[in-house]
C-alpha atoms as a PDB file:
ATOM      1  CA  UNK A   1      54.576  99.615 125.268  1.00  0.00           C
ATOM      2  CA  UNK A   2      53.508 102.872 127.028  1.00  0.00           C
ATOM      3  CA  UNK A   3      55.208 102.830 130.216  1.00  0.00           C
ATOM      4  CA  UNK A   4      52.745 102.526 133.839  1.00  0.00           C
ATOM      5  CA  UNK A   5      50.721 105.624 134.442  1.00  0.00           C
ATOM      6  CA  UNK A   6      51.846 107.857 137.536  1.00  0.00           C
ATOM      7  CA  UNK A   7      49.925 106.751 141.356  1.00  0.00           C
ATOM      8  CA  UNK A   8      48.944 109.058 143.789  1.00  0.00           C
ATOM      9  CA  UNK A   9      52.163 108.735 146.226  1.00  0.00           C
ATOM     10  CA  UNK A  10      52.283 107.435 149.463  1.00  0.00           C
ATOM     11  CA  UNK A  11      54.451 109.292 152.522  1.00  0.00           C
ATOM     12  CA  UNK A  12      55.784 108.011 155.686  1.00  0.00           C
ATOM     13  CA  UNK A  13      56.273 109.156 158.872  1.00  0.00           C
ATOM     14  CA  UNK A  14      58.987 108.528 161.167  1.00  0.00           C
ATOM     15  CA  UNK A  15      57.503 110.646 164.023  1.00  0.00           C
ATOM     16  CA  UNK A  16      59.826 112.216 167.221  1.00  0.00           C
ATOM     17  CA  UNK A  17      58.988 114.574 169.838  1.00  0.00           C
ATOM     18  CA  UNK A  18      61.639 117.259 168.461  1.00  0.00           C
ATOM     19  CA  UNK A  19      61.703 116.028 164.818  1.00  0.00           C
ATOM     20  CA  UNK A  20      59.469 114.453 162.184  1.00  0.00           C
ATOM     21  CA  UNK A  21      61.016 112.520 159.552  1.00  0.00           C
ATOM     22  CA  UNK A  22      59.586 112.068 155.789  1.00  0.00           C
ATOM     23  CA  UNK A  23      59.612 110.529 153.099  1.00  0.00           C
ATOM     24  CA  UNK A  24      57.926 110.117 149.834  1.00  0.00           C
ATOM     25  CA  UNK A  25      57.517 107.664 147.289  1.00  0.00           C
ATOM     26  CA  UNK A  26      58.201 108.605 143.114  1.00  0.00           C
ATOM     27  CA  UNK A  27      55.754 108.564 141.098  1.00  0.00           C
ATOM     28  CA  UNK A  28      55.183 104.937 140.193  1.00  0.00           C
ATOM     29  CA  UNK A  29      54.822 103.756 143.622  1.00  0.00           C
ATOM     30  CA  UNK A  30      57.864 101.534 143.312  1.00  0.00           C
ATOM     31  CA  UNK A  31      60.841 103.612 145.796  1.00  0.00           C
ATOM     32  CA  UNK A  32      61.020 105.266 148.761  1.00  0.00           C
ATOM     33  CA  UNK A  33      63.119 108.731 148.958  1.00  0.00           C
ATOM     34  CA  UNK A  34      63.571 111.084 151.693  1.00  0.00           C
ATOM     35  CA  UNK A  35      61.751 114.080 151.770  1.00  0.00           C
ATOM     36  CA  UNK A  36      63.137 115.863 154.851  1.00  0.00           C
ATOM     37  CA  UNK A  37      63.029 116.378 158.608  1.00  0.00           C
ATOM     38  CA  UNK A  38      60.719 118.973 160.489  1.00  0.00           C
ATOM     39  CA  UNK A  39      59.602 120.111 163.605  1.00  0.00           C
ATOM     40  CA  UNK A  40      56.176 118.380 164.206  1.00  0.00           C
ATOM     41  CA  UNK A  41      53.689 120.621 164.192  1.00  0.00           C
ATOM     42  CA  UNK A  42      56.048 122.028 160.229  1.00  0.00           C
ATOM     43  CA  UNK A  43      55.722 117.936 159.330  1.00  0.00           C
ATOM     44  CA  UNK A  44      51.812 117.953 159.367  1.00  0.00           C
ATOM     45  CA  UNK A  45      52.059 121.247 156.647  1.00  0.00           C
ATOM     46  CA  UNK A  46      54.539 119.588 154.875  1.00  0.00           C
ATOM     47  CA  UNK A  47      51.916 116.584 154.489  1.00  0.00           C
ATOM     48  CA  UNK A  48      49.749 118.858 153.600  1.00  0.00           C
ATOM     49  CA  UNK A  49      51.785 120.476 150.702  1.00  0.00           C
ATOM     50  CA  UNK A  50      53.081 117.199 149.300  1.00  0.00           C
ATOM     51  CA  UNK A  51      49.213 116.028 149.530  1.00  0.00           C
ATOM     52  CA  UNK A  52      48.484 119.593 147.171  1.00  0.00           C
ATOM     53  CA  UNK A  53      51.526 118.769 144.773  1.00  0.00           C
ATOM     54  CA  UNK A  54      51.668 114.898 144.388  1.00  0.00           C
ATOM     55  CA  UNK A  55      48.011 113.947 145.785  1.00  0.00           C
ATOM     56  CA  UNK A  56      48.939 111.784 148.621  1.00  0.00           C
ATOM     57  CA  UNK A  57      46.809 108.465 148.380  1.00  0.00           C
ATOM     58  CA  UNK A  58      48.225 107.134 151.899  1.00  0.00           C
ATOM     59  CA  UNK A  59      50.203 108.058 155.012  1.00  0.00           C
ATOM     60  CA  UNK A  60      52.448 105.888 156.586  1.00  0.00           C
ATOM     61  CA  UNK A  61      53.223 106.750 160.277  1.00  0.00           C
ATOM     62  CA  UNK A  62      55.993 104.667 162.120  1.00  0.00           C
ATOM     63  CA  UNK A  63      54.351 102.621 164.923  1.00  0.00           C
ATOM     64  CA  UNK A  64      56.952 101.979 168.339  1.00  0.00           C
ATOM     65  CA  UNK A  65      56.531  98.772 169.238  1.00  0.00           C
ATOM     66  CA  UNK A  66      58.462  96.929 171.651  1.00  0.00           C
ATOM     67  CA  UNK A  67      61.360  94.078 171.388  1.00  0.00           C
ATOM     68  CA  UNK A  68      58.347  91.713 171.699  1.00  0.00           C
ATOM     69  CA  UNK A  69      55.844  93.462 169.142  1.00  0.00           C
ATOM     70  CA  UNK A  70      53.513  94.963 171.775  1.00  0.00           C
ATOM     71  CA  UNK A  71      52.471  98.505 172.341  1.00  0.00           C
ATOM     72  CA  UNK A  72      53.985 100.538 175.016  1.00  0.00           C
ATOM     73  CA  UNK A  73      54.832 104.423 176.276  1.00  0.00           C
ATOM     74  CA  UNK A  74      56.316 105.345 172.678  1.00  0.00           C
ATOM     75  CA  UNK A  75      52.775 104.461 171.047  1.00  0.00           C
ATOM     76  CA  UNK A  76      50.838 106.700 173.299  1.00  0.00           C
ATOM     77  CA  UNK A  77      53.040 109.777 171.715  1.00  0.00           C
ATOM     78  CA  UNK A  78      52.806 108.941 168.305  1.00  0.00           C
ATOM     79  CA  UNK A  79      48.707 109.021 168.952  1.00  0.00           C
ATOM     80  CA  UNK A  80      47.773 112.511 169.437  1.00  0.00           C
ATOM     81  CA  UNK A  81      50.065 113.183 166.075  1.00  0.00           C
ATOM     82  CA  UNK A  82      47.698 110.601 164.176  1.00  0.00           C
ATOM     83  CA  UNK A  83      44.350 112.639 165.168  1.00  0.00           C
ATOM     84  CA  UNK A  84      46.154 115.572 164.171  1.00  0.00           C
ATOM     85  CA  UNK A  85      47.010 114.110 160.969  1.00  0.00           C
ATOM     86  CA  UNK A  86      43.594 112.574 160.470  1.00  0.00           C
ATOM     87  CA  UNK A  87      41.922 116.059 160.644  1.00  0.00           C
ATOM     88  CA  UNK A  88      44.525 117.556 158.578  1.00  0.00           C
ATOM     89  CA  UNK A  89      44.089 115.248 155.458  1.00  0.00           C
ATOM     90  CA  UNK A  90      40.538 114.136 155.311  1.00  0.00           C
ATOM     91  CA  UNK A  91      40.167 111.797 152.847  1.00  0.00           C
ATOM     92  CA  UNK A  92      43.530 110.036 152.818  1.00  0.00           C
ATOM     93  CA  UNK A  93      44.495 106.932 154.315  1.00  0.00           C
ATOM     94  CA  UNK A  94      46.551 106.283 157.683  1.00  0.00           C
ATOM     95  CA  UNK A  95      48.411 103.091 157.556  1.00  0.00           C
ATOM     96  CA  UNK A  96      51.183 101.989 160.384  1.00  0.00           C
ATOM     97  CA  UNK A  97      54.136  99.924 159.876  1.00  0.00           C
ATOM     98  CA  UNK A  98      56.769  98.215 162.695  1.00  0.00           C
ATOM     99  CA  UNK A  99      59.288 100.818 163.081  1.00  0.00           C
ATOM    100  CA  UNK A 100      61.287  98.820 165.080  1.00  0.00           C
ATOM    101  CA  UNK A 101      65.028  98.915 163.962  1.00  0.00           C
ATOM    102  CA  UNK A 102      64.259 101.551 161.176  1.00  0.00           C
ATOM    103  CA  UNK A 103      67.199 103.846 162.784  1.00  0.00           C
ATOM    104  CA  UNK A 104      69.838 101.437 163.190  1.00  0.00           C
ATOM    105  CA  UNK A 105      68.669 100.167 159.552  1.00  0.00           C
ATOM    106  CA  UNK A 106      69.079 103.750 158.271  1.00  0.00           C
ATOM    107  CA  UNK A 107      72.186 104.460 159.622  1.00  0.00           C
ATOM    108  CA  UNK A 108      73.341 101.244 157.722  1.00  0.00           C
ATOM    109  CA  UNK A 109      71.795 102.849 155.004  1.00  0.00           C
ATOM    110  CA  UNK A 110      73.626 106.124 154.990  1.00  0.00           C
ATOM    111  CA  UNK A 111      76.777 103.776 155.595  1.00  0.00           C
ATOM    112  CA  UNK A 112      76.357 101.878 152.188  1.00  0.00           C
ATOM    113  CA  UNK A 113      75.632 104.843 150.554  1.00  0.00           C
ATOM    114  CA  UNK A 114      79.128 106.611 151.758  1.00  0.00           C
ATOM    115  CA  UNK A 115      77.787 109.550 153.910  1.00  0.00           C
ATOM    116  CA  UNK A 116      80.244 110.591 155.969  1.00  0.00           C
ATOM    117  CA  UNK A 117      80.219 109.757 159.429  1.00  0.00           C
ATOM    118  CA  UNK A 118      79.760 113.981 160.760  1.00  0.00           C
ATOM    119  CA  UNK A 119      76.432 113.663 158.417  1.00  0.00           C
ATOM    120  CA  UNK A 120      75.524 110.459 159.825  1.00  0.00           C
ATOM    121  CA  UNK A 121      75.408 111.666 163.132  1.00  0.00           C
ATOM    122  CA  UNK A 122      72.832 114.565 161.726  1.00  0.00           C
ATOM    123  CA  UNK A 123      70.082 113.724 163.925  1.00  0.00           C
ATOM    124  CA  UNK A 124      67.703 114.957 161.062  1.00  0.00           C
ATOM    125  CA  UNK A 125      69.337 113.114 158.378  1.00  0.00           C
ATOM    126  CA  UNK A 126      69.201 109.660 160.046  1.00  0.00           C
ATOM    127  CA  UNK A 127      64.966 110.285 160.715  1.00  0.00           C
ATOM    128  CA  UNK A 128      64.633 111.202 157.092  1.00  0.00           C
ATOM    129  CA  UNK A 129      66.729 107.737 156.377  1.00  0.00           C
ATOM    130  CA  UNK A 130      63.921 105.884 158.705  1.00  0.00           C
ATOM    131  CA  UNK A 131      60.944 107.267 157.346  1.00  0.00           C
ATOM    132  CA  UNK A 132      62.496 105.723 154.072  1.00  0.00           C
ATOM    133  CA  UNK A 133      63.056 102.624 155.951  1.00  0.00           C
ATOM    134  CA  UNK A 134      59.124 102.630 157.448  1.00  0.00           C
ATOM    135  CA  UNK A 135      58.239 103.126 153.617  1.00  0.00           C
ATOM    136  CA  UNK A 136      60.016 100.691 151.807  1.00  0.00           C
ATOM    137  CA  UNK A 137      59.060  98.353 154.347  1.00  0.00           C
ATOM    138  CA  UNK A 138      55.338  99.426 153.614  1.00  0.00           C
ATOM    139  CA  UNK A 139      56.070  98.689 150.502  1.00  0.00           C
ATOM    140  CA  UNK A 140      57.345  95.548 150.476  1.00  0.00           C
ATOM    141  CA  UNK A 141      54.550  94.214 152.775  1.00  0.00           C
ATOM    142  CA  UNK A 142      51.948  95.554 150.419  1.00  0.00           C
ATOM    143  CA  UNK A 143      49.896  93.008 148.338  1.00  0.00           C
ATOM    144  CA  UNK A 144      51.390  91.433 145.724  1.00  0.00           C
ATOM    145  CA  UNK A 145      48.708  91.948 142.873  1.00  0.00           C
ATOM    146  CA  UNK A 146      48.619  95.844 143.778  1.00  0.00           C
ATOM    147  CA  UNK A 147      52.549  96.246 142.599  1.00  0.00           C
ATOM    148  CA  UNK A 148      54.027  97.461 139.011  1.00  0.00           C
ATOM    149  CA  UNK A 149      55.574  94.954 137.442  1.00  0.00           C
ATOM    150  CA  UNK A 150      57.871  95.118 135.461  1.00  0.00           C
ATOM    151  CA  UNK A 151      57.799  93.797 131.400  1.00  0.00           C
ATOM    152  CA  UNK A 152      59.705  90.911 130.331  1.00  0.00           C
ATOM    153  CA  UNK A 153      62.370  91.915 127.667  1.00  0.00           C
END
């Protein structure tokens, strides 16, 4: 059995007024990785040169809700970065995802995965570890029939 043909890969955004965390997912759609941390105006041409090399099918940007799920202050500065966005990769979607608790989840993350604590407290490395967190999220809420499965053995 020929294994699942490659997807155009989907990107998240974990956005911040000094720094822009990314992340990417492989080929098959199936795992989020990190794919660094940037100044934002550097994140949107980093978009854009993942777009030119992988052929991004979606963007998913971090959306700061509140304890209680509603909108507030943090929303209205992640807005003017989606317009940017928008105009910078025509054609490709813009999806949002709760990005509540994505930092605290990644430095859990880093944690389990033995970083050390001097690298956890790498403000750069902990957004690249969220954006991860926004897209495996993504992923995970995505329908059902649209993942890879995997063959019986």
């Amino acid at each position: 059995m020929l294994p699942p043909a490659p997807r155009a890969r989907v990107a998240a955004v974990d956005y911040g007024a000094r720094r822009v965390g990314l992340a990417l997912t492989d080929p098959l759609g199936l795992f989020a990785q990190p794919a660094g941390t940037f100044a934002p105006a550097e994140a949107l041409a980093e978009l854009a040169r993942l777009h030119a090399a992988h052929g991004l099918a979606t963007v998913v940007v971090g959306w700061p809700l509140d304890a209680e799920g509603r909108e507030g202050a943090s929303v209205d500065r992640v807005r003017p970065f989606v317009g940017r966005l928008r105009k910078a990769l025509p054609g490709v979607e813009v999806a949002f995802q709760d990005e509540r608790d994505s930092s605290r989840r990644a430095v859990e993350a880093l944690v389990a995965a033995g970083v050390r604590r001097g690298a956890r407290r790498e403000k750069a490395r902990v957004d690249a570890a969220a954006a991860v967190v926004i897209l495996t999220d993504w992923l995970a809420e995505r329908d059902p029939a649209e993942r890879v499965e995997r063959p019986q053995r």
